[in-house]
Protein backbone atom coordinates (compact mmCIF):
# COMPACT_ATOMS: atom_id res chain seq x y z
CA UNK A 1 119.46 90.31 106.10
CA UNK A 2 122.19 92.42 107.37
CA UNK A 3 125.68 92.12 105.77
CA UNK A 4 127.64 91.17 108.75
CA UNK A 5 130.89 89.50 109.39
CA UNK A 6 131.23 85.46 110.68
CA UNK A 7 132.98 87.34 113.60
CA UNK A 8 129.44 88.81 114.76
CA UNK A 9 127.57 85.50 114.25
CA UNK A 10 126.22 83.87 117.45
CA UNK A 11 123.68 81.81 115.32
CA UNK A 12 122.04 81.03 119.29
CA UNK A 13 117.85 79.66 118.71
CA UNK A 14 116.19 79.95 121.68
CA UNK A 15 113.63 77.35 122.94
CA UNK A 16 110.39 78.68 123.89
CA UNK A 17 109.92 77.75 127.20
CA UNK A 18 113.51 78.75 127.94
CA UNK A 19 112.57 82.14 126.49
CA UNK A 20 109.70 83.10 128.55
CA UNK A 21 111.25 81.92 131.79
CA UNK A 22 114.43 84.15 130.67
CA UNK A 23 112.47 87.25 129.93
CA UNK A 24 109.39 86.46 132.09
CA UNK A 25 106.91 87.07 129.98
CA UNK A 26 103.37 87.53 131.14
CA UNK A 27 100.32 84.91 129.99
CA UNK A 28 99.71 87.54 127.63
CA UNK A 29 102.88 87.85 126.34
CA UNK A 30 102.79 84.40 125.45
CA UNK A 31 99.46 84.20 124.30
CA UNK A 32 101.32 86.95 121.49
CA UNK A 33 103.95 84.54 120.50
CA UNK A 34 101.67 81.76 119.37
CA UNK A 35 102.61 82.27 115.72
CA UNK A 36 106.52 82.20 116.18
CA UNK A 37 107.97 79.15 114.88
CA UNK A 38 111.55 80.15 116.22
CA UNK A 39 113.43 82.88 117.70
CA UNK A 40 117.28 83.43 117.23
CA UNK A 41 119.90 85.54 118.34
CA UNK A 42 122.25 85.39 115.20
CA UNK A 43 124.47 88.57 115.35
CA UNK A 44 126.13 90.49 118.29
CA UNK A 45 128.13 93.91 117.09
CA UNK A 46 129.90 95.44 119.61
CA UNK A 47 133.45 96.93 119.80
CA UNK A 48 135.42 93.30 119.12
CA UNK A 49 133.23 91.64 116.83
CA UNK A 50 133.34 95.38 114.54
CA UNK A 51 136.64 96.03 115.42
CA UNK A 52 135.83 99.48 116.51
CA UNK A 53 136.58 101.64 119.77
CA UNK A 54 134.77 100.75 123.15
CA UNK A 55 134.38 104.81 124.16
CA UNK A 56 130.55 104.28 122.26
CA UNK A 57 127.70 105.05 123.88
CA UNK A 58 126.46 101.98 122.21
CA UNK A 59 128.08 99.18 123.75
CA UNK A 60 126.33 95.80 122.09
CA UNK A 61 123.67 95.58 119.19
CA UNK A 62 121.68 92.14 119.11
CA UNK A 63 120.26 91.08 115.96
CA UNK A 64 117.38 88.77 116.44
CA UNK A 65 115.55 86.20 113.49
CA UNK A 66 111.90 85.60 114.08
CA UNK A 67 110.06 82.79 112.21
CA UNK A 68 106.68 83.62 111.70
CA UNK A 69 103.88 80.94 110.62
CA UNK A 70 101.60 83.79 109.76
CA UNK A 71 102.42 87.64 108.89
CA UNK A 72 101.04 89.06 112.30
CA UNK A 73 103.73 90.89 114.74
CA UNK A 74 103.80 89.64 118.08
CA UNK A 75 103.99 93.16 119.25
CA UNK A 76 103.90 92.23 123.40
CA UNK A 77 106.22 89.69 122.84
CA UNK A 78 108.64 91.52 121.15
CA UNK A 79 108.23 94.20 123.88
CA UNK A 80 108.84 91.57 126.95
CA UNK A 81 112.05 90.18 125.24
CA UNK A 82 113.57 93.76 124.56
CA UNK A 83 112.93 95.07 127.90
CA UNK A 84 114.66 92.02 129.62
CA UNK A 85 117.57 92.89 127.14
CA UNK A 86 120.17 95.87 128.17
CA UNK A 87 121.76 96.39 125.03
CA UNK A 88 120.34 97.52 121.65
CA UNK A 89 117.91 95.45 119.73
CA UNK A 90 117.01 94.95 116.31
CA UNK A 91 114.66 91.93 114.66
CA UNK A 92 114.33 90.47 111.44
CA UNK A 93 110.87 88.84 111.12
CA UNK A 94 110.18 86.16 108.72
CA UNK A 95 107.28 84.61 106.67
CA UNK A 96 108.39 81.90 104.45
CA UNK A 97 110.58 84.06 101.64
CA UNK A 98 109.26 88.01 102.83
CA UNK A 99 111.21 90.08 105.98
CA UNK A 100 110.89 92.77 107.47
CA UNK A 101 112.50 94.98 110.21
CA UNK A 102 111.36 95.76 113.38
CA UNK A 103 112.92 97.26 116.54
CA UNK A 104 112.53 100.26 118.91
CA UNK A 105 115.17 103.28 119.39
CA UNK A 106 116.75 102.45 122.90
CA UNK A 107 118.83 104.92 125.06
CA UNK A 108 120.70 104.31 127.90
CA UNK A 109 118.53 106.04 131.21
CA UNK A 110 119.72 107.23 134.60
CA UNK A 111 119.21 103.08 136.08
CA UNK A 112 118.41 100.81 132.78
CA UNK A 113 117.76 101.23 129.06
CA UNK A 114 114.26 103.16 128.07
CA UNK A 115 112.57 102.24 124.80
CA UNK A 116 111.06 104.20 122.76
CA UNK A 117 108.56 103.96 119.50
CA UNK A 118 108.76 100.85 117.66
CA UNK A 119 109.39 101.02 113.84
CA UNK A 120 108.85 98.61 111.24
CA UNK A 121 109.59 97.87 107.44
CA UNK A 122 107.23 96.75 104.67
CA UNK A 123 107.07 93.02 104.30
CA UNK A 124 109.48 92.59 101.19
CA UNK A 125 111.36 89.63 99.77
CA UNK A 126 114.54 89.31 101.70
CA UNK A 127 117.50 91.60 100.67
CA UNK A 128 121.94 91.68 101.90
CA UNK A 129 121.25 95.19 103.64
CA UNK A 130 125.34 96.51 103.53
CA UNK A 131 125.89 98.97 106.54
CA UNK A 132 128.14 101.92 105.52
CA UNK A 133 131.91 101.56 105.15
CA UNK A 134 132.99 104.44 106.58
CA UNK A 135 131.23 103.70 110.39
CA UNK A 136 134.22 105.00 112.74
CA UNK A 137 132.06 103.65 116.17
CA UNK A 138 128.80 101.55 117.11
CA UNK A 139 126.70 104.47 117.68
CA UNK A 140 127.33 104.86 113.78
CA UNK A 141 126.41 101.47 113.00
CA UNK A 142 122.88 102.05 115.35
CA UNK A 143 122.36 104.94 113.57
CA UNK A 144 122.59 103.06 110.13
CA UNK A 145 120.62 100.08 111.43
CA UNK A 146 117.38 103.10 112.58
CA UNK A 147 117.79 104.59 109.47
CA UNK A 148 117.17 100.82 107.44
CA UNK A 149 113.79 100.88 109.89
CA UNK A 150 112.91 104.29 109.24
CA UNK A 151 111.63 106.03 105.84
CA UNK A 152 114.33 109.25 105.99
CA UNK A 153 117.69 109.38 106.02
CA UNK A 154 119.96 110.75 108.46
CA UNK A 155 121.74 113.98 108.31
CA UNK A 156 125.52 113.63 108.25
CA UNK A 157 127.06 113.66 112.06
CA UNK A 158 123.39 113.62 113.07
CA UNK A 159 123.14 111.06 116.36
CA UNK A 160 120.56 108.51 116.88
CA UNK A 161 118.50 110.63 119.55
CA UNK A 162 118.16 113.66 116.81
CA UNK A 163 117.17 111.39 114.01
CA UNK A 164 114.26 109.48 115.61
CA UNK A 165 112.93 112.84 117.18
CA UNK A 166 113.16 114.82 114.07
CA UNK A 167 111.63 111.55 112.49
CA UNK A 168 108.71 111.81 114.95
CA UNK A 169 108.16 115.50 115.09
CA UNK A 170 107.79 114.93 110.99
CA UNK A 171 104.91 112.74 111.68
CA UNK A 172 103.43 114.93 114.05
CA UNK A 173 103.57 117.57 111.44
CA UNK A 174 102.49 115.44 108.71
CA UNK A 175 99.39 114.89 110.79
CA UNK A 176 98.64 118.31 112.25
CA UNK A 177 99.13 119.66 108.44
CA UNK A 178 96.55 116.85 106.77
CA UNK A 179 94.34 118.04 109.98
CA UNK A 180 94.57 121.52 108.90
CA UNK A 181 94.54 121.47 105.52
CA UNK A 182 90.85 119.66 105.91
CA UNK A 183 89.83 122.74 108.12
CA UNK A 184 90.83 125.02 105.17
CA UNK A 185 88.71 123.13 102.19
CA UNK A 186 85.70 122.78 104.41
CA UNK A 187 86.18 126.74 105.81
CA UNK A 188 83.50 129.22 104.10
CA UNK A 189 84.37 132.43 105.90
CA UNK A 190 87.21 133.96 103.60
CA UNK A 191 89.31 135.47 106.78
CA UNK A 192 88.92 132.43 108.89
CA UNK A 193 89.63 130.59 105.67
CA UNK A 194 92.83 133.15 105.17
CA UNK A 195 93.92 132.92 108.85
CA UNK A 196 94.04 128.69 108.53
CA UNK A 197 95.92 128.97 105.46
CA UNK A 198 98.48 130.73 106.91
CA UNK A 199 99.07 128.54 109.67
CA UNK A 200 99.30 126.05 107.30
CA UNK A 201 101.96 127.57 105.11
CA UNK A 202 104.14 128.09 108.41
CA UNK A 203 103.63 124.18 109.41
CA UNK A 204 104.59 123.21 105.88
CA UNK A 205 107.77 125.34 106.17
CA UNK A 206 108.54 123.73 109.64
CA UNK A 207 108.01 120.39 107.50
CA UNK A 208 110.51 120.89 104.82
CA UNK A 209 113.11 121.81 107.09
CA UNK A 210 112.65 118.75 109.30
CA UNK A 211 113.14 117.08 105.61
């Protein structure tokens, strides 16, 4: 899916037994991965294989392929596997001729990696997704790989951490507003109803500068 060069290809496919024993995954874990026909690690960026400087606070990015049999995410799989990984993570899932991304925002923590939310793509018939040109380190490049999983774009200079929380904070926003603006249509008491609809002009404002 991703544009990468032969130099990041590890092409590596996983046998399943190997996999859980590797990552130690839990019954239910593995009860979650019943519909995976195959798991692959197929890319590895990191300051060699991109040709870029090692000072990143990014240090590898693995790209995994899942085949799916049926178009249901195996969600505690998925979270087993990227916890026993200390790098950052992204995964291609795929049914038949459809893909879709999937991964979490990681950051490195005081002792291990932490991961965050998990983000996902539509289902869509598989696309070359070409990373930026001008990508000076690998936090760039995990920047550009969060902002294929997630639907805004990121601000010029803007780091990884900043994008996902101002990402997040507009979905809190989006929700609070939608709860609000309910409040307002059902509200009969004209200063109540002027009081709400204020508050809701000043969220919406908040809103479109997050945007």
């Amino acid at each position: 899916m991703f544009d990468l060069s032969t130099k990041t290809q590890v092409d590596k496919r996983f046998k399943m037994p190997e996999l859980y024993k590797l990552i130690g995954a839990s019954k239910e874990a593995k009860a979650d991965a019943a519909n995976i026909n195959s798991v692959t690690l197929t890319n590895v960026l990191n300051s060699v294989t991109m040709n870029l400087p090692s000072d990143s606070d990014v240090k590898e990015v693995y790209i995994f392929e899942i085949e799916l049999s049926e178009k249901t995410i195996p969600v505690l799989f998925i979270s087993a596997l990227d916890k026993a990984i200390n790098f950052h993570t992204v995964f291609i899932l795929r049914h038949y001729t459809e893909a879709m991304l999937y991964g979490a925002y990681k950051e490195y923590g005081e002792k291990n990696i932490k991961v965050g939310k998990y983000y996902s793509t539509e289902w869509v018939v598989e696309r070359l997704i070409k990373l930026p040109l001008n990508m000076s380190s690998l936090d760039d490049i995990y920047t550009a790989i969060i902002d294929e999983l997630i639907p805004i774009t990121a601000r010029k200079a803007e780091i990884t951490k900043d994008f996902v929380a101002r990402y997040d904070e507009i979905l809190r926003l989006q929700k609070e507003i939608a709860k609000l603006q309910k409040l307002v249509d059902n509200e009969k008491q004209p200063k109540k109803r002027f009081e709400l609809n204020d508050r809701l002009k000043e969220l919406k404002k908040e809103l479109d500068k997050l945007e």
